[in-house]
N, C-alpha and C. Protein backbone atom coordinates (compact mmCIF):
# COMPACT_ATOMS: atom_id res chain seq x y z
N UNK A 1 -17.93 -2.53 1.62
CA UNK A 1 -18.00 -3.09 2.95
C UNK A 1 -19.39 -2.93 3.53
N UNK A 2 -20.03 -1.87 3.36
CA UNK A 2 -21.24 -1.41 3.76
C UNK A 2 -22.46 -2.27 3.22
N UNK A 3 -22.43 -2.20 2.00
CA UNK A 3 -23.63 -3.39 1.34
C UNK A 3 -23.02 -5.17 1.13
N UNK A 4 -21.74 -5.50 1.06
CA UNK A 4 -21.12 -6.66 0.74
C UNK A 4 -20.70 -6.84 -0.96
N UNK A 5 -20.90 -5.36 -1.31
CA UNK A 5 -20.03 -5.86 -2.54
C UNK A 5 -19.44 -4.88 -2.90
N UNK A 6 -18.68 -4.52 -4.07
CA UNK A 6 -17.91 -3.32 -4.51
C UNK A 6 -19.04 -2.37 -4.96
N UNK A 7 -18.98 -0.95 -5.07
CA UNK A 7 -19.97 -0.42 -5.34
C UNK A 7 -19.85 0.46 -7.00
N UNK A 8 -18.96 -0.09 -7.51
CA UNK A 8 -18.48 0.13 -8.91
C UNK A 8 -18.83 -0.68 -9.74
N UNK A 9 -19.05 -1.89 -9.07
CA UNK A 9 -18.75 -3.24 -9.77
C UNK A 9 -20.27 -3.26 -10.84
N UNK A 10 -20.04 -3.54 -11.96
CA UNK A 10 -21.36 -4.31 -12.78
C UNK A 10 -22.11 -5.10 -12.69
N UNK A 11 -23.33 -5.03 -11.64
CA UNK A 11 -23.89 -6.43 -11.20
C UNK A 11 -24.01 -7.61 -12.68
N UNK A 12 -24.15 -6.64 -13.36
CA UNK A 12 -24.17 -8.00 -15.26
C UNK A 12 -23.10 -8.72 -15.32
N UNK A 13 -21.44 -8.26 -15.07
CA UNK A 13 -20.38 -8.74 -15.44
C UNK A 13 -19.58 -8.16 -14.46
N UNK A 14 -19.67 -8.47 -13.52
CA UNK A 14 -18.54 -8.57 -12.05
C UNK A 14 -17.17 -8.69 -12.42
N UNK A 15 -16.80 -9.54 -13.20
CA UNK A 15 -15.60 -9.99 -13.68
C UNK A 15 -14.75 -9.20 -14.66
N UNK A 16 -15.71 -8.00 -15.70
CA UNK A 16 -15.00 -6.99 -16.36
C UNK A 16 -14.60 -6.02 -16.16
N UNK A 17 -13.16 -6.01 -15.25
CA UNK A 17 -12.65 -5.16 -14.86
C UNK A 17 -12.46 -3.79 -15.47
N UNK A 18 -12.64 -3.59 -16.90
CA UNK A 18 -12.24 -2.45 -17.58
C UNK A 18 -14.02 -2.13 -17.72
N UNK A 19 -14.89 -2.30 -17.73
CA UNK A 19 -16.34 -2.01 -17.32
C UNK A 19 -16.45 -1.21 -15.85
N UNK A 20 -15.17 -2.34 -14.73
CA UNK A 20 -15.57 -1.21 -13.57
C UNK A 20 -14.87 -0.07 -13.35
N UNK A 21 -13.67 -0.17 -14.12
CA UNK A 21 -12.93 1.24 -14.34
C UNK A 21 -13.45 2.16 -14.67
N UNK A 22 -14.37 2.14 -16.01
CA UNK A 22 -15.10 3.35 -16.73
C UNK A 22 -16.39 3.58 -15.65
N UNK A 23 -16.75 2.36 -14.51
CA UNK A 23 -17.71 2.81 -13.83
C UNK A 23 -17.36 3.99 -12.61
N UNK A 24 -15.92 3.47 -12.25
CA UNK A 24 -15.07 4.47 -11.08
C UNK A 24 -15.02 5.58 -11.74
N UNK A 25 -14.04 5.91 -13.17
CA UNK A 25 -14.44 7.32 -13.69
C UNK A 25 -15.69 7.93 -13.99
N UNK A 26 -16.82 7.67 -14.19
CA UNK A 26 -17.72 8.10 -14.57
C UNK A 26 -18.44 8.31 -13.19
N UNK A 27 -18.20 7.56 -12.25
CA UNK A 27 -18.91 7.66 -11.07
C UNK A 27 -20.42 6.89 -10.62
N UNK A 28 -20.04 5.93 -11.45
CA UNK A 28 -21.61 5.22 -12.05
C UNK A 28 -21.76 4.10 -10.58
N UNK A 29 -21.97 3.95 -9.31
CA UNK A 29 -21.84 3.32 -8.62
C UNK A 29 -23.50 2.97 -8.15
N UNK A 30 -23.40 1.77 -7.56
CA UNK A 30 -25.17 1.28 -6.94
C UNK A 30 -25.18 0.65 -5.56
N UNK A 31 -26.47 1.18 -5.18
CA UNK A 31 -26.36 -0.05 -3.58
C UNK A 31 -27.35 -0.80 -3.90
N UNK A 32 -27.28 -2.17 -3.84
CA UNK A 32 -28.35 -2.78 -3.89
C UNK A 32 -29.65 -2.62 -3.24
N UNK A 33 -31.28 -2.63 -4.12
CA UNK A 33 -32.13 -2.30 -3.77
C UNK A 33 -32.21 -3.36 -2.18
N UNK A 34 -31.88 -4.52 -2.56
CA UNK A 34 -32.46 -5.74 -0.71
C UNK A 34 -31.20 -5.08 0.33
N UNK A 35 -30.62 -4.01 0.41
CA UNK A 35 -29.83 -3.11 1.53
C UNK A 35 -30.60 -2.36 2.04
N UNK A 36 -30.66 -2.34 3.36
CA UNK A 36 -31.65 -1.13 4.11
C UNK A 36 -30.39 -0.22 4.72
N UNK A 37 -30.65 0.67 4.08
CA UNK A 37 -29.18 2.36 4.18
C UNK A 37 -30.08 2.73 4.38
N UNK A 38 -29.82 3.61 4.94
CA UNK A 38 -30.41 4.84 6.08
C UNK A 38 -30.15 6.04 4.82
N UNK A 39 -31.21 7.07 4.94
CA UNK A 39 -30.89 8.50 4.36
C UNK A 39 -29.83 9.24 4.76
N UNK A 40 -29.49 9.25 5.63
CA UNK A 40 -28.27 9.57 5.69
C UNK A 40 -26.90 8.87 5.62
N UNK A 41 -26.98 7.94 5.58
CA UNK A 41 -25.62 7.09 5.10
C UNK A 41 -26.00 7.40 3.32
N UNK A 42 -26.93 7.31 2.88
CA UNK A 42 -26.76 7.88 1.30
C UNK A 42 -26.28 9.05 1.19
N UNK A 43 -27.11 9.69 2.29
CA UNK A 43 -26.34 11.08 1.64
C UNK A 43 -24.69 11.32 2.32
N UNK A 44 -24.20 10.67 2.68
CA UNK A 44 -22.78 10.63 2.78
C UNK A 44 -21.82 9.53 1.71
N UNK A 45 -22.35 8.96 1.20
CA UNK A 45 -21.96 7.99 0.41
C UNK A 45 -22.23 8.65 -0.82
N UNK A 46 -22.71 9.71 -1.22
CA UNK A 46 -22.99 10.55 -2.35
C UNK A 46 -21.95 11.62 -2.05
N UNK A 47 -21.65 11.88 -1.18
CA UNK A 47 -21.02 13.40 -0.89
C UNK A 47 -19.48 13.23 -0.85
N UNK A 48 -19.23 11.27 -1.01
CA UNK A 48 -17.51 10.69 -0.86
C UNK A 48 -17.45 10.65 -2.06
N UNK A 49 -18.47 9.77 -2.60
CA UNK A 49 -17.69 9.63 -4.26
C UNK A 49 -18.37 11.19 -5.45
N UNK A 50 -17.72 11.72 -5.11
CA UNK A 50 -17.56 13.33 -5.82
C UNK A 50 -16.46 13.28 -6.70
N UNK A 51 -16.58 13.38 -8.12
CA UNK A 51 -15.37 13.31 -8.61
C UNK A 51 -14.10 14.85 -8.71
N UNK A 52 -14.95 15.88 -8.64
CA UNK A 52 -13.80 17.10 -8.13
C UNK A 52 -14.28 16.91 -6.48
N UNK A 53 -12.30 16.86 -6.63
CA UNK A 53 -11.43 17.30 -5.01
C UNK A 53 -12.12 18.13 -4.16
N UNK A 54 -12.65 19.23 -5.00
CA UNK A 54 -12.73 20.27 -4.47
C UNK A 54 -14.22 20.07 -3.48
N UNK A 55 -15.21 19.63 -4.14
CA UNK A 55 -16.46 19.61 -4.29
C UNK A 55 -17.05 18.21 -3.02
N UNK A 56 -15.84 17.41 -3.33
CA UNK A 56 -15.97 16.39 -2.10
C UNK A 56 -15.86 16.43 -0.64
N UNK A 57 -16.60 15.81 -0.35
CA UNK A 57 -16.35 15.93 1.12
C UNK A 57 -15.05 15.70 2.37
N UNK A 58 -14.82 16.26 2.96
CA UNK A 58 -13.56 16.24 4.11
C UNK A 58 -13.58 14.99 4.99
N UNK A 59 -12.88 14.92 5.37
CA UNK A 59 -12.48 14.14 6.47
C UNK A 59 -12.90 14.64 7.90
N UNK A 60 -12.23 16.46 7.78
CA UNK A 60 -13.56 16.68 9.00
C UNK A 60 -15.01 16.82 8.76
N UNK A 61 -15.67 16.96 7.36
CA UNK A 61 -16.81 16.99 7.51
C UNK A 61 -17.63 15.94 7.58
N UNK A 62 -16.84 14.57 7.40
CA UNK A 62 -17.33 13.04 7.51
C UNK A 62 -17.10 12.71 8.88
N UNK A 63 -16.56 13.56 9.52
CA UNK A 63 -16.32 12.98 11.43
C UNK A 63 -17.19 13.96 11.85
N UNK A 64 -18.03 15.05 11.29
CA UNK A 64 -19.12 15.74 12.03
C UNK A 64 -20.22 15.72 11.08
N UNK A 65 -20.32 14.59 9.97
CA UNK A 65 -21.76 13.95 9.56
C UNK A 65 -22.39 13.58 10.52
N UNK A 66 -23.80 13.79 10.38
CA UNK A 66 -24.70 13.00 11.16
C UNK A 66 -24.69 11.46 10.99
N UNK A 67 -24.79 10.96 9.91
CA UNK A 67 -24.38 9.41 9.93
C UNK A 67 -22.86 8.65 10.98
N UNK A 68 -22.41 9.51 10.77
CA UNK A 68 -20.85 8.80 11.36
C UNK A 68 -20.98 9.42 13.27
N UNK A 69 -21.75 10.24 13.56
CA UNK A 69 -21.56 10.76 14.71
C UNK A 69 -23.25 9.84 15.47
N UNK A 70 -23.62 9.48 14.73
CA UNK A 70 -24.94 8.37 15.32
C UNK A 70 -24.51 7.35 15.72
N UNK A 71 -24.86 6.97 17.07
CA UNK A 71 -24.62 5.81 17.96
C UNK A 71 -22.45 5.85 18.06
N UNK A 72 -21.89 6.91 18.05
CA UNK A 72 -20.90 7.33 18.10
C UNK A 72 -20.28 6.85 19.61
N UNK A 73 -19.74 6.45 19.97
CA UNK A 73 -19.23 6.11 21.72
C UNK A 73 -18.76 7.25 22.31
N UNK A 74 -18.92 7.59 22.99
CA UNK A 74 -18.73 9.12 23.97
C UNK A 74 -16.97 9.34 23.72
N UNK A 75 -16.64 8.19 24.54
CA UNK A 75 -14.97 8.86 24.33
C UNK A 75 -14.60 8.81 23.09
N UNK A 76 -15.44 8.75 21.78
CA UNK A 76 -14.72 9.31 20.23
C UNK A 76 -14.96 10.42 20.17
N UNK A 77 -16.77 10.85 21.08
CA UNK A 77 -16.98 12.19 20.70
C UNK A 77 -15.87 13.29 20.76
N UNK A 78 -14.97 13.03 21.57
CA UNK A 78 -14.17 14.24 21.70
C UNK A 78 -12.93 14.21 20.96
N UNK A 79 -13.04 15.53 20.15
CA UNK A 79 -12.08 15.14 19.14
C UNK A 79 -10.51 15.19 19.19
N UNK A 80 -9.80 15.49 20.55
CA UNK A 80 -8.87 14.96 21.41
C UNK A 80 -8.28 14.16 21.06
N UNK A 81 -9.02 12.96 21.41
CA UNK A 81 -9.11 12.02 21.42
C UNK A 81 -9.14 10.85 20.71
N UNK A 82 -9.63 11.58 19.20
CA UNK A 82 -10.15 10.46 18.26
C UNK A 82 -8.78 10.80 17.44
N UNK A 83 -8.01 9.58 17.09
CA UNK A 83 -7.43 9.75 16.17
C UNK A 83 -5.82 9.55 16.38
N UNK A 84 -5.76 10.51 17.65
CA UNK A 84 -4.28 10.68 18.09
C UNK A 84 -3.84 10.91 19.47
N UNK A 85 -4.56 9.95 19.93
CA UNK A 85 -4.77 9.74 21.55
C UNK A 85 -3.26 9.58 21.76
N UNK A 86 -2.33 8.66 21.22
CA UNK A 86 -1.21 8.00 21.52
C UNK A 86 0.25 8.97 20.91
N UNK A 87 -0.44 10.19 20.54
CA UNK A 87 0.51 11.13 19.84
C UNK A 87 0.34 12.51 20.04
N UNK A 88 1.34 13.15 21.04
CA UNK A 88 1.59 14.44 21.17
C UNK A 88 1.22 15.17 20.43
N UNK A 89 1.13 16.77 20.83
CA UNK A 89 0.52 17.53 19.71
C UNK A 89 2.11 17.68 19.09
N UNK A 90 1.69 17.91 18.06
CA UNK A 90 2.73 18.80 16.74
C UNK A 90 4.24 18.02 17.24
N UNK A 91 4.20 16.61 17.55
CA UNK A 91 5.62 15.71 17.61
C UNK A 91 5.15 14.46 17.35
N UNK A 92 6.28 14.48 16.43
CA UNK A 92 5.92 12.59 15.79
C UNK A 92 6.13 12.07 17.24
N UNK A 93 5.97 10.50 16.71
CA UNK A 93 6.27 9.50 17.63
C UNK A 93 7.38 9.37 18.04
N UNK A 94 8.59 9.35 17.19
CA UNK A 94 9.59 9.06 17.45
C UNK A 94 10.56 10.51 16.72
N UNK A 95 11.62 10.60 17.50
CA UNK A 95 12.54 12.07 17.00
C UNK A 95 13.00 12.01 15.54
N UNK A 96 13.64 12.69 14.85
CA UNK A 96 13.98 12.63 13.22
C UNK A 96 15.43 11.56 14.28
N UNK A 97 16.33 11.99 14.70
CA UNK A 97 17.40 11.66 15.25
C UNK A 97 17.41 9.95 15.71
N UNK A 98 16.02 9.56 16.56
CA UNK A 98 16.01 8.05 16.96
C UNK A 98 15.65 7.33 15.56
N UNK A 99 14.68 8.10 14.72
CA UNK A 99 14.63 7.38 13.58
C UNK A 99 15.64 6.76 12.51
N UNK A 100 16.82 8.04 12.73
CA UNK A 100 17.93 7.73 11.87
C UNK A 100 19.04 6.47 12.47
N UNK A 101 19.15 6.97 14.01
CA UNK A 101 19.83 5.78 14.52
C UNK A 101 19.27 4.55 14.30
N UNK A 102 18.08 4.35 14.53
CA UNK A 102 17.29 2.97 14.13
C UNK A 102 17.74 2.51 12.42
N UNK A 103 17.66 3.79 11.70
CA UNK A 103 17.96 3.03 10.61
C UNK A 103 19.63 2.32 10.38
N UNK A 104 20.38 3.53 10.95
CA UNK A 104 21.94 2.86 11.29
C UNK A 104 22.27 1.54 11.68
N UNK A 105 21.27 1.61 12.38
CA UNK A 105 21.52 0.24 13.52
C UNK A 105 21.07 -1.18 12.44
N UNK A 106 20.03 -0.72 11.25
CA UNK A 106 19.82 -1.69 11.11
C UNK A 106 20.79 -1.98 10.19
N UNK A 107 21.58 -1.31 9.21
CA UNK A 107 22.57 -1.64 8.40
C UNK A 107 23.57 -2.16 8.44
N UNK A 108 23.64 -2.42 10.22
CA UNK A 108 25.23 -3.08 10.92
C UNK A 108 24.58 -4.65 10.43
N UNK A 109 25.34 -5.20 9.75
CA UNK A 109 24.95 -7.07 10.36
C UNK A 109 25.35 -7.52 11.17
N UNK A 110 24.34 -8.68 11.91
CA UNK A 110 24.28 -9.30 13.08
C UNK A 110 26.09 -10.03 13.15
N UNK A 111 26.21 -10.41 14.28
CA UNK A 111 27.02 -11.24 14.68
C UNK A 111 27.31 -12.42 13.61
N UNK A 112 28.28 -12.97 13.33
CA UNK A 112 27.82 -14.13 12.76
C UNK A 112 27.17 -14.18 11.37
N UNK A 113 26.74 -13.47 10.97
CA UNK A 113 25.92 -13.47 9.53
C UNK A 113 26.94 -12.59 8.44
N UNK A 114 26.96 -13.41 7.26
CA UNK A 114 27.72 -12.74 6.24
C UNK A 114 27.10 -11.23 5.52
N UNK A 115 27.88 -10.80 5.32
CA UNK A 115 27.62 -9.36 4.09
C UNK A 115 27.29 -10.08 3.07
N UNK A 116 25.80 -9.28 2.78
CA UNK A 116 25.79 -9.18 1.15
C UNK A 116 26.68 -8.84 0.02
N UNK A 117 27.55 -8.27 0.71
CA UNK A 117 28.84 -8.20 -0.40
C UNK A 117 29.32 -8.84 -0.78
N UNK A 118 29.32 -10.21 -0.91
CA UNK A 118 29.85 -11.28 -1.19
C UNK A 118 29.44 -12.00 -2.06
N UNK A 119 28.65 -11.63 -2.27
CA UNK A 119 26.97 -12.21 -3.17
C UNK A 119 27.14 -11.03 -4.59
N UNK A 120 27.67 -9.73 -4.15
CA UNK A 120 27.45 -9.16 -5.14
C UNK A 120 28.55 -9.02 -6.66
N UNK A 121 28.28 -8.73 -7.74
CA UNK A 121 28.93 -8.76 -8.83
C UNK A 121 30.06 -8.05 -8.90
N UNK A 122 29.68 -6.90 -8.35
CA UNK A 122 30.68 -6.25 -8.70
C UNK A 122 32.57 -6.54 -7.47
N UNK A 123 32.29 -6.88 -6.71
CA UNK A 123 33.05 -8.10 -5.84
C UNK A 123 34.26 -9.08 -6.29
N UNK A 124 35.73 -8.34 -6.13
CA UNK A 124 36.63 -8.93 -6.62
C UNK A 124 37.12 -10.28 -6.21
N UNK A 125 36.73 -10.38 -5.02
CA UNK A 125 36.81 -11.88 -4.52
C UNK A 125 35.29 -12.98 -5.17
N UNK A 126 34.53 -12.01 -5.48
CA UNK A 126 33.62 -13.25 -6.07
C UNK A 126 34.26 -13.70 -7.31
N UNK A 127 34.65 -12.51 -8.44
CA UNK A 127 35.26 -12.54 -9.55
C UNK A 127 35.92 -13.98 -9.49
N UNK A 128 37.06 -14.04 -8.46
CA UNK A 128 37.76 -15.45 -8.57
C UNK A 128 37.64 -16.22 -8.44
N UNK A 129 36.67 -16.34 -7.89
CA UNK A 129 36.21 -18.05 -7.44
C UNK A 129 35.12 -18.11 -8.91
N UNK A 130 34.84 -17.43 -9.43
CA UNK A 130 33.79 -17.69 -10.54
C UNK A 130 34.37 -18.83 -12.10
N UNK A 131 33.44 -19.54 -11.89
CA UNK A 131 33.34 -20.35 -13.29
C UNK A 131 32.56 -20.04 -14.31
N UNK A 132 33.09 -19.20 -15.48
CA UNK A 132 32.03 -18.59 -16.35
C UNK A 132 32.20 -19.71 -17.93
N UNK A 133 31.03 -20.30 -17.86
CA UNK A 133 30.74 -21.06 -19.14
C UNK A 133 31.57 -20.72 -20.50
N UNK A 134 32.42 -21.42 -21.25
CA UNK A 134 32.75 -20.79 -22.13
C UNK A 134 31.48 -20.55 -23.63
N UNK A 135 31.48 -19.89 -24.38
CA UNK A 135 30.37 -19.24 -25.05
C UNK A 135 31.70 -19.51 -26.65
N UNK A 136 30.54 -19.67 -27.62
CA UNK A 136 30.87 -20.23 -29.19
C UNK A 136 32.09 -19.15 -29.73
N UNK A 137 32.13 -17.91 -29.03
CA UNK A 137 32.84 -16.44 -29.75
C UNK A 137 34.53 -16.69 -28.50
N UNK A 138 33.77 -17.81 -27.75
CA UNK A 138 35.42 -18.13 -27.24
C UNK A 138 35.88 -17.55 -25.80
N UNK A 139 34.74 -16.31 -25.46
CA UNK A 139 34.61 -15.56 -24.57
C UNK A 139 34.08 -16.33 -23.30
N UNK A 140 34.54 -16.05 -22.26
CA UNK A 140 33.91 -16.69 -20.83
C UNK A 140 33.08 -15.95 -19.88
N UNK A 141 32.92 -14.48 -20.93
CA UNK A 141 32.37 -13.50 -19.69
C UNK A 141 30.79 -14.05 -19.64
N UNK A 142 30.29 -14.68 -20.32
CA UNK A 142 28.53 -14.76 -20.15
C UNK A 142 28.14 -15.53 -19.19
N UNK A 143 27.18 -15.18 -18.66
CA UNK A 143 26.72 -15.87 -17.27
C UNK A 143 25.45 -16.22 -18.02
N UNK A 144 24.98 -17.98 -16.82
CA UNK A 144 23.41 -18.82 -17.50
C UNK A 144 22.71 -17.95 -16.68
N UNK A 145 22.01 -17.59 -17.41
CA UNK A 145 20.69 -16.67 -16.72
C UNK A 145 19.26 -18.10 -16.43
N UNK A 146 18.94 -18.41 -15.49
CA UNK A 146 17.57 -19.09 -15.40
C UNK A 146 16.32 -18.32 -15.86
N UNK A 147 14.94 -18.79 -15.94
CA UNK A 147 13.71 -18.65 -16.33
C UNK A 147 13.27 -17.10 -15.74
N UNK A 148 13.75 -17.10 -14.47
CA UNK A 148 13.13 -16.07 -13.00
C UNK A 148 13.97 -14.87 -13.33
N UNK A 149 15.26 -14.89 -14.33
CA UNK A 149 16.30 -13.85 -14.27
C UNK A 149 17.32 -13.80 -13.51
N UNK A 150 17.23 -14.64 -12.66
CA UNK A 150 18.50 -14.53 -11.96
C UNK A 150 19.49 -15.06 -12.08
N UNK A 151 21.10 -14.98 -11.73
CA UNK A 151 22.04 -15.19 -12.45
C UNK A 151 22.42 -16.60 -11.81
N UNK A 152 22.96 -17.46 -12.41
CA UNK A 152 23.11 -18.93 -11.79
C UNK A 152 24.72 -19.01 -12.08
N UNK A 153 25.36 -19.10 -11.43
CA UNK A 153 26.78 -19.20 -11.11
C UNK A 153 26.99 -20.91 -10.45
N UNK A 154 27.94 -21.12 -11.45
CA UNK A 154 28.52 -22.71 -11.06
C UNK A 154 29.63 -22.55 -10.29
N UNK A 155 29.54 -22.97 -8.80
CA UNK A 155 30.26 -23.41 -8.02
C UNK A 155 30.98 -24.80 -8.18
């Protein structure tokens, strides 16, 4: 995002994806020389792609880089503020309890709209209404499967 292209990528062969893989593991990344980066955006862009966990840089230490805290807007400075303005301390957004009802709620179907159960196989009322192709061994249990996998039932 920073220079306009991937920074893994092979300027020779853009297109060989298994070239930019071994470039992500190896860590082999470039900014183009016609990019004007600042010394310190390099040296934070060196200090992200670290391949031990350990050795890489934080999340708080990238929100109190000098690159990321330059030309910074006052109300981010405070770290309050940044991040989780819209969220209590130490409480989600919503309770474990409203979350679960929400999910309840959504499993009821609407007014008017059929159950998927009706649709499904294992479904003794679908069983009967079903027309199953008869097959060379004499048997009727085989269903036409289409191209996509899915099961095509003759109504």
């Amino acid at each position: 995002m920073l220079v306009g292209a991937y920074p893994f990528e092979d300027p020779d062969k853009p297109k060989d994806f298994c070239k930019t893989i071994q470039r992500v593991l190896s860590l082999q990344y470039s900014i183009p020389d016609s990019v004007q980066i600042s010394l310190e955006c390099r040296n934070l862009i060196s200090r992200i792609f670290v391949s031990d966990p350990v050795a890489r840089i934080t999340i708080t230490e990238i929100k109190n880089h000098e690159w990321f805290l330059k030309n910074l807007p006052a109300d981010l400075m405070d770290e309050r503020t940044m991040g989780n303005q819209f969220q209590e301390a130490d409480q989600p957004m919503q309770s474990i309890d409203v979350i679960m009802h929400l999910i309840a709620e959504a499993t009821i179907p609407a007014v008017g709209t059929r159950n998927l159960d009706q649709y499904l196989i294992d479904n003794p009322d679908l069983d009967d209404d079903m027309v199953y192709p008869e097959s060379d061994s004499g048997s009727n249990s085989e269903l036409d499967i289409d191209s996509s996998g899915e099961i095509v039932y003759a109504l």
